[in-house]
Protein backbone atom coordinates (compact mmCIF):
# COMPACT_ATOMS: atom_id res chain seq x y z
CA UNK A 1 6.37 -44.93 44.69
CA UNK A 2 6.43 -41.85 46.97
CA UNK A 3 4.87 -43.40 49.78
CA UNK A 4 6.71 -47.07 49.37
CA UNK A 5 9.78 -44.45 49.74
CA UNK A 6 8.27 -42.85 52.87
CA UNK A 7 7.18 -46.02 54.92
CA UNK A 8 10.58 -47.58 54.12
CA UNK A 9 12.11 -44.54 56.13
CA UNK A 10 9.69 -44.21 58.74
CA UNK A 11 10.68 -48.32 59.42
CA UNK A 12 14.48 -47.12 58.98
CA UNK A 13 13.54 -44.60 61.37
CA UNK A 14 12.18 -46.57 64.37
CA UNK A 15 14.44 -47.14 67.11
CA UNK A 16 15.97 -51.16 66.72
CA UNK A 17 14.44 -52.01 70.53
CA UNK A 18 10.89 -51.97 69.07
CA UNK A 19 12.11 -54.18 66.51
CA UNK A 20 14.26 -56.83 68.26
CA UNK A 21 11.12 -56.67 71.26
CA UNK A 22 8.41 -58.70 69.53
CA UNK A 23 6.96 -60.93 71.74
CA UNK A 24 6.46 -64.60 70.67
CA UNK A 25 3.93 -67.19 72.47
CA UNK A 26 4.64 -70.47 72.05
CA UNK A 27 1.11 -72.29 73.09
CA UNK A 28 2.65 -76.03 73.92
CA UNK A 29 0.51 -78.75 75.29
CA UNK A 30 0.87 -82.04 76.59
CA UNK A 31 -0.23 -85.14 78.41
CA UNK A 32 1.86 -84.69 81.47
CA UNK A 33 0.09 -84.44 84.59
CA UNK A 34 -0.01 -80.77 86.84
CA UNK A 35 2.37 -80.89 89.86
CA UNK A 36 4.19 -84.15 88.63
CA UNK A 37 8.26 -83.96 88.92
CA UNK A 38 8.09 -83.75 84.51
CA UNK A 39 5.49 -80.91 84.49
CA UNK A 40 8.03 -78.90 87.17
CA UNK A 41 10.44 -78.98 84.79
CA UNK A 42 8.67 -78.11 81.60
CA UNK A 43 7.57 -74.99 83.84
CA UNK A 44 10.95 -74.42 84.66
CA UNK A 45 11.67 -74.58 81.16
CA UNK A 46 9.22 -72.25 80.39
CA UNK A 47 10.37 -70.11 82.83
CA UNK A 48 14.29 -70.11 81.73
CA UNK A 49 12.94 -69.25 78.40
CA UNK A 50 11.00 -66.48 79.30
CA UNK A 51 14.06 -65.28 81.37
CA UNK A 52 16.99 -65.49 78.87
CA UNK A 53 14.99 -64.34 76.21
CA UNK A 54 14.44 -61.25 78.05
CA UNK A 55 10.69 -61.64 77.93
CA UNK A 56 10.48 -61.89 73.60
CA UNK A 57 9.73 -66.46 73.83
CA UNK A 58 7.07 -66.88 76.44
CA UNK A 59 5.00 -70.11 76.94
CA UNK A 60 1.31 -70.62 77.11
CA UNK A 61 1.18 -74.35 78.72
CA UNK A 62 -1.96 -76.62 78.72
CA UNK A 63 -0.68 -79.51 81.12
CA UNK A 64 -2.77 -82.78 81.53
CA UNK A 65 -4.27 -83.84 78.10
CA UNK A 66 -6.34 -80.37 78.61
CA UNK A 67 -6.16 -79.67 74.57
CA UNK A 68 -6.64 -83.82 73.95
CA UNK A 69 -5.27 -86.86 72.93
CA UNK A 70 -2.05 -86.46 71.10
CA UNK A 71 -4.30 -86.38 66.90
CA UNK A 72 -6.02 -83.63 68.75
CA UNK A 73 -3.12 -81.62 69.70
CA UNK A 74 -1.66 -82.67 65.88
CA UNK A 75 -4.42 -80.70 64.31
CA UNK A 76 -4.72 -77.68 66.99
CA UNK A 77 -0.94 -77.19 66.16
CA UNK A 78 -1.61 -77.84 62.06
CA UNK A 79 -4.89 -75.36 62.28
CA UNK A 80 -2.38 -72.98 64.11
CA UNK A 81 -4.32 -72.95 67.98
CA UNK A 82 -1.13 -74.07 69.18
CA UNK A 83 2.32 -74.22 68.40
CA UNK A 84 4.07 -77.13 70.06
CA UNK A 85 3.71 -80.49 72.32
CA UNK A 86 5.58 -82.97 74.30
CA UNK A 87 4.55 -86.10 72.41
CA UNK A 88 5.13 -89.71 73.28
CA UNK A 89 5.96 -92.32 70.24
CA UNK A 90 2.23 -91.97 69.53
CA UNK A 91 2.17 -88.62 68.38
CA UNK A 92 5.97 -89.58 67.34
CA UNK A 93 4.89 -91.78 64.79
CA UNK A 94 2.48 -89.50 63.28
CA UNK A 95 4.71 -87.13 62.67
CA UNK A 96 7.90 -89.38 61.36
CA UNK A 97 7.38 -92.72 61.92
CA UNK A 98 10.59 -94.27 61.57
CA UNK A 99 11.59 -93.12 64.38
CA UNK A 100 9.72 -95.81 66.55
CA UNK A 101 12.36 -98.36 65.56
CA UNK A 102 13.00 -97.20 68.74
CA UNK A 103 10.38 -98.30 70.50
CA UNK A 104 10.00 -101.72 68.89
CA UNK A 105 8.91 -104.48 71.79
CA UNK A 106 12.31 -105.96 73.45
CA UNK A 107 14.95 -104.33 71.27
CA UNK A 108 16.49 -102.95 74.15
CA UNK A 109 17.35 -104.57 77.89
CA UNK A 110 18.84 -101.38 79.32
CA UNK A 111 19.09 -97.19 78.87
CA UNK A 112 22.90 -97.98 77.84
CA UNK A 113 21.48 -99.48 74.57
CA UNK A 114 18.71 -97.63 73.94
CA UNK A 115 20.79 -94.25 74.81
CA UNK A 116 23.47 -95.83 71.80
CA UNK A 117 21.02 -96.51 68.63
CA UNK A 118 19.22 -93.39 69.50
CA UNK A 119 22.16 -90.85 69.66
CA UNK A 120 23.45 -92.88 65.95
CA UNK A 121 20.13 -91.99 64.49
CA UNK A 122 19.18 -88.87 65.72
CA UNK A 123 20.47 -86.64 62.92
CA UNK A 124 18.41 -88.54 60.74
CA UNK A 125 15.17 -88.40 63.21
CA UNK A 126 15.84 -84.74 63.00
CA UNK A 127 15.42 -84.45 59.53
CA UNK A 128 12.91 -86.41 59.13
CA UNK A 129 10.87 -84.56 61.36
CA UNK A 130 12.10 -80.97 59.45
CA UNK A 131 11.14 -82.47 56.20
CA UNK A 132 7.38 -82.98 57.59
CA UNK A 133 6.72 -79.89 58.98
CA UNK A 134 8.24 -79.93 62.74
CA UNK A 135 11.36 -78.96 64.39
CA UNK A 136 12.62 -81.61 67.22
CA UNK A 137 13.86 -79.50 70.25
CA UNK A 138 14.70 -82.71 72.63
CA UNK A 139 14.49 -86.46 73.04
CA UNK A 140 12.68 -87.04 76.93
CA UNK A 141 11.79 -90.60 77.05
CA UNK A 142 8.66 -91.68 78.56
CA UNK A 143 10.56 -94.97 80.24
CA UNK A 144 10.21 -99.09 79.90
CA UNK A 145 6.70 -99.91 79.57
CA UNK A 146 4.97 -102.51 81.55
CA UNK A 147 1.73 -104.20 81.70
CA UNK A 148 -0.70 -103.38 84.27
CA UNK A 149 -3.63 -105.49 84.82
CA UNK A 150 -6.94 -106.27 87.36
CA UNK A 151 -5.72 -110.14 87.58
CA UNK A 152 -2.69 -111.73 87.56
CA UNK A 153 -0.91 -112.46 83.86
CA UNK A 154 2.00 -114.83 84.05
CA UNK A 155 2.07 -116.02 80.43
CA UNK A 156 1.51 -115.18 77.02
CA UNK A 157 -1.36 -117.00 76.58
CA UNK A 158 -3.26 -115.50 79.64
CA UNK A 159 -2.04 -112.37 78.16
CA UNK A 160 -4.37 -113.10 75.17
CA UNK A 161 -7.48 -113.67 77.76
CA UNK A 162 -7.49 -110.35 78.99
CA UNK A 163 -9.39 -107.18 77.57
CA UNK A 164 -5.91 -105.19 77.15
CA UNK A 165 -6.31 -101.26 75.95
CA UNK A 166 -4.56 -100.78 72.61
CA UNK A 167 -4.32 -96.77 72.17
CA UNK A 168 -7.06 -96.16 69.25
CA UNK A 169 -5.13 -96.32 65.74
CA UNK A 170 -1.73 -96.79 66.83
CA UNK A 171 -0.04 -98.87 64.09
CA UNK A 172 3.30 -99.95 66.38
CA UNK A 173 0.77 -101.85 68.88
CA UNK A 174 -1.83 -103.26 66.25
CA UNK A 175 0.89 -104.95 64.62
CA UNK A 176 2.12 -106.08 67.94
CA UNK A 177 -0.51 -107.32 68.79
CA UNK A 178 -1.61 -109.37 65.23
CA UNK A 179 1.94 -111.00 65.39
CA UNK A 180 0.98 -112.48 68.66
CA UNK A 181 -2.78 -113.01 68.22
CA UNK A 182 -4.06 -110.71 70.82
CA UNK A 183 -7.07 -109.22 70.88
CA UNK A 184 -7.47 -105.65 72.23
CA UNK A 185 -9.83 -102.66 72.81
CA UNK A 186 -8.88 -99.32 70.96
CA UNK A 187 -9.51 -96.15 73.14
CA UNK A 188 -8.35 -92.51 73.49
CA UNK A 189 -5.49 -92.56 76.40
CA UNK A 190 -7.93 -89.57 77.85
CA UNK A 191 -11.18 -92.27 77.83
CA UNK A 192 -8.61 -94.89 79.94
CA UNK A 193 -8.95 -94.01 83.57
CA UNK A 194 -12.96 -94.52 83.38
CA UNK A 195 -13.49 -97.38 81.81
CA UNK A 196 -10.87 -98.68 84.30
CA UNK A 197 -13.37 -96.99 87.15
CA UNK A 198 -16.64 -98.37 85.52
CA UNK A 199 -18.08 -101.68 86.76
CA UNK A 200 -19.15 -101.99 82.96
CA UNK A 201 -15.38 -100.85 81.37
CA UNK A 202 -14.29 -102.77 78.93
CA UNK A 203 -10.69 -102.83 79.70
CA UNK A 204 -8.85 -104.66 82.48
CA UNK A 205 -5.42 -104.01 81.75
CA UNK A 206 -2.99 -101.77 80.07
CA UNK A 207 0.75 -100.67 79.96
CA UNK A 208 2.55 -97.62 81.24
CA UNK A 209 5.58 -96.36 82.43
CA UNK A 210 5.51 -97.19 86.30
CA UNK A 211 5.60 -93.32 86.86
CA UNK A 212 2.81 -92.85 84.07
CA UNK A 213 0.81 -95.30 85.55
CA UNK A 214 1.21 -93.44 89.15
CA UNK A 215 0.90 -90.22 87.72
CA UNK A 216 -2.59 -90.74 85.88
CA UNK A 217 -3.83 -92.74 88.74
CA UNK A 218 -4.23 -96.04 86.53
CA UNK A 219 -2.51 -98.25 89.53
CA UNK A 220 -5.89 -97.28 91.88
CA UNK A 221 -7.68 -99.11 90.21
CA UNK A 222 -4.92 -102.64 88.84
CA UNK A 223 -3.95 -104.91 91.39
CA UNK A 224 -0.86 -106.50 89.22
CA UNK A 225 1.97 -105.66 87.11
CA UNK A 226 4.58 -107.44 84.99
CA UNK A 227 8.63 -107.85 86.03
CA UNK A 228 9.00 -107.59 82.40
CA UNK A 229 9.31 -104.53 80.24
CA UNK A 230 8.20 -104.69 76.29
CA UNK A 231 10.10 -101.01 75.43
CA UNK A 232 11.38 -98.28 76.00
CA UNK A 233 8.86 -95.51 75.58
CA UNK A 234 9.96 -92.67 73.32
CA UNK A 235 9.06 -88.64 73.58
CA UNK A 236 9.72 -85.66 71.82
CA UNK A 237 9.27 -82.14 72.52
CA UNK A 238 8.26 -80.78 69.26
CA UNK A 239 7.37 -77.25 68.02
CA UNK A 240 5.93 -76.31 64.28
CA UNK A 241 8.37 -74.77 61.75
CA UNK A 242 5.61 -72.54 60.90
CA UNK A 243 6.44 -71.18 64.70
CA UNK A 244 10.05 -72.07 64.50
CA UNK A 245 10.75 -70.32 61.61
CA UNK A 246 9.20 -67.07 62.04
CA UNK A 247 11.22 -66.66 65.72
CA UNK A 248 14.56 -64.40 65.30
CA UNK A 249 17.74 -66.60 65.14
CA UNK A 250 18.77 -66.31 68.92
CA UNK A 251 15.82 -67.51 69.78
CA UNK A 252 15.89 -70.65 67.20
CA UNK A 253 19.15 -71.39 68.99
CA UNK A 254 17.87 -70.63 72.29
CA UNK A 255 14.76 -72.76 72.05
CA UNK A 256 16.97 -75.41 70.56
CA UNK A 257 19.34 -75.70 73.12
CA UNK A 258 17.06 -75.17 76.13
CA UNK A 259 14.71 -78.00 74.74
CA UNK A 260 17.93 -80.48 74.43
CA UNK A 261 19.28 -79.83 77.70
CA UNK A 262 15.51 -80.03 79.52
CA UNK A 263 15.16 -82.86 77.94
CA UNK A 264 18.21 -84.59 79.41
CA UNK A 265 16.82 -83.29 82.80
CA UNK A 266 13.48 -84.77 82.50
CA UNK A 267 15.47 -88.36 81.18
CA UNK A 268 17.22 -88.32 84.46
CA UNK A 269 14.57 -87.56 86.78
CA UNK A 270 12.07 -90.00 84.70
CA UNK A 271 14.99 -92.99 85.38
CA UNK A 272 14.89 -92.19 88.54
CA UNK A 273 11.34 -92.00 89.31
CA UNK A 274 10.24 -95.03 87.29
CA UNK A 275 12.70 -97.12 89.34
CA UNK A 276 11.21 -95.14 93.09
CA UNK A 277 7.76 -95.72 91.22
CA UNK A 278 8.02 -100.04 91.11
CA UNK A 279 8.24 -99.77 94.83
CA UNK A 280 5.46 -96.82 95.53
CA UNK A 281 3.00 -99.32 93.24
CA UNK A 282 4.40 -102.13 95.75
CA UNK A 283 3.60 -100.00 98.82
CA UNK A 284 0.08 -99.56 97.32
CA UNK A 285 -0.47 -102.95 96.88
CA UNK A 286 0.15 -104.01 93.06
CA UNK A 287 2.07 -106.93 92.97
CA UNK A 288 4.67 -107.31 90.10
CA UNK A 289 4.68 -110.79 88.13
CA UNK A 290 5.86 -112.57 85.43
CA UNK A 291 9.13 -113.38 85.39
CA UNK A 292 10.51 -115.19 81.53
CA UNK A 293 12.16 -118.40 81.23
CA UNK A 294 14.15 -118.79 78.02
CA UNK A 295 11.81 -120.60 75.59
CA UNK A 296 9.50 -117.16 76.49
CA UNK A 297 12.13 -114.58 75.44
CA UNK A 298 12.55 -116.60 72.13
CA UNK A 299 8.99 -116.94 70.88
CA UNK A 300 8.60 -112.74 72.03
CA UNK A 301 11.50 -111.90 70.04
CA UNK A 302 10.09 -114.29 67.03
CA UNK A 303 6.50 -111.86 67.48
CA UNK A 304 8.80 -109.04 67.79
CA UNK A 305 10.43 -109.60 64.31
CA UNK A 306 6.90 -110.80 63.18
CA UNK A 307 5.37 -107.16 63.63
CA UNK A 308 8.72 -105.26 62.42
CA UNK A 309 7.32 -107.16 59.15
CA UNK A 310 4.09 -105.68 59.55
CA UNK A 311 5.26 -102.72 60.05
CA UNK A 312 7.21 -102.90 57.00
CA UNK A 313 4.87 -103.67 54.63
CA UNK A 314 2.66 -100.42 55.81
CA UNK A 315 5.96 -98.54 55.49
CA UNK A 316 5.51 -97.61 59.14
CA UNK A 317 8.61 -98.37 60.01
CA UNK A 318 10.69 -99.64 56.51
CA UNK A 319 12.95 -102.74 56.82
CA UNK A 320 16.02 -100.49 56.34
CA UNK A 321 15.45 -98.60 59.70
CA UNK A 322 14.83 -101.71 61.62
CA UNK A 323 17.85 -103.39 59.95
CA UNK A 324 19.85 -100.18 61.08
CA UNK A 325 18.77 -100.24 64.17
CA UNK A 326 19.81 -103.78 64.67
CA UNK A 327 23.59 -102.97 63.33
CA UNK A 328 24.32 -100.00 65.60
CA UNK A 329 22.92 -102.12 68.36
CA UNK A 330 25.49 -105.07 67.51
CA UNK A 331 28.45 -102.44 67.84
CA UNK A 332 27.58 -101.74 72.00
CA UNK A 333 26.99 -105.55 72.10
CA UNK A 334 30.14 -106.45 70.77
CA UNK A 335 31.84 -103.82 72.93
């Protein structure tokens, strides 16, 4: 009792600066490339952090799929080795799920509708995400995806002739791909670029953001793309609550509101350097095909609403978010 007495004074008795001046780390990886226009500004991020914080939040970065695939990086940050990650929908969904709704193939034909549905369900995203262990800090969206390919694809049908990389137990793009009877390869994203390089790979196409597909060198070795766009690629920068919750309160707010407005940044600069990236992959020689008549848009939305069943059934995505999805999507519409 007399010494439980004593060290309770002796903390009393420190002065509040040694307190309030704990340092935090906050070890973050992610796929992003080094000295690409997204890494600058999760460095710059870092930086403003560091800064306003008055040195107490500092990050430890691992850029360029350093610490793994995305699973990897979900069980360094469970087994506590790091703390955070800028995921795409594929970590996304193995976090909360439901929130790939949106990134279901051709829900969206612009940002203006995607930006709508996603700003109507992101209190709920958030949530869900708290409830399973992670606090969402911002929303940077990895941009329409395309399909990039060694020979040309102007059809469904040669789509379903090619040896197309499906990333390795992703359930939004198996059931995709069963709804339209396509048969594809499952590897890592990090195992991608060489069997792309090898004379023996055994892929010889994929899909990518036309950034992504700059920035991890993909087009060097693809000679065509598609006009069309499948998605809108989701992202999330994400940190554990174990992390989260052990930082003071000003620096829960300040990690909060730094992450939002980065990731409003990075949106901007990623619609802008997707659109400056179709003609760089032009300049290097990819040429863009595949253009859909009508008949084409109606049988993609009929596999569309084929693997939103799928997807259903696993309870991947449950009926009741796609239906949602669909509703708030009818208000811009009908605006």
């Amino acid at each position: 009792m007399v010494l439980t007495r004593f060290l309770f004074i002796l903390f009393l008795s420190l002065p509040a600066s040694s307190i309030a001046n704990e340092v935090y780390t906050l070890k973050f990886a992610t796929l992003v490339p080094s000295d690409t226009a997204w890494m600058n500004e999760i460095e710059t991020w870092a930086k403003d952090v560091e800064s306003k914080s008055l040195g107490r939040l500092k990050f430890k970065i691992y850029p360029g799929g350093v610490m793994g695939d995305e699973p990897d990086v979900l069980r360094k940050i469970r087994s506590q080795q790091l703390h955070g990650a800028f995921f795409t929908g594929y970590g996304i969904g193995r976090i909360y799920s439901p929130a790939r709704v949106l990134e279901m193939p051709f829900l969206f034909k612009n940002t203006d509708e995607s930006d709508y549905v996603r700003d109507r369900l992101m209190p709920e995203i958030e949530e869900g995400f708290r409830n399973n262990g992670y606090e969402l800090l911002g929303w940077p969206e990895v941009g329409f995806i395309h399909f990039f390919s060694k020979k040309p694809i102007r059809s469904l049908d040669e789509l379903k002739s090619t040896r197309i990389w499906m990333w390795q137990g992703d359930p939004l793009g198996e059931a995709f791909s069963t709804a339209a009877g396509i048969s594809h390869i499952p590897l890592s994203i990090i195992d991608v670029y060489t069997q792309l390089t090898s004379s023996h790979g055994s892929i010889d196409t994929v899909f990518n953001s036309p950034f992504g597909a700059l920035a991890m060198q993909w087009h060097t070795k693809l000679k065509y793309a598609s006009n069309i766009h499948f998605t809108n690629a989701i992202g999330g920068l994400v940190v554990s609550n174990r992390f989260f919750n052990k930082l003071p309160d000003d620096l829960k707010q300040l990690l909060k509101t730094s992450g939002h407005a980065i990731s409003k940044r990075i949106n901007t600069i990623s619609r802008n350097d997707n659109q400056k990236s179709i003609e760089l992959l032009k300049q290097s020689g990819i040429k863009f095909v595949w253009n859909w008549d009508e008949k084409e848009e109606k049988e993609m939305l009929i596999l569309r609403d084929k693997a939103a069943e799928i997807l259903s059934k696993s309870n991947y995505i449950p009926d009741m978010h796609f239906h949602k999805a669909r509703q708030i999507l009818l208000e811009i519409k009908s605006k």
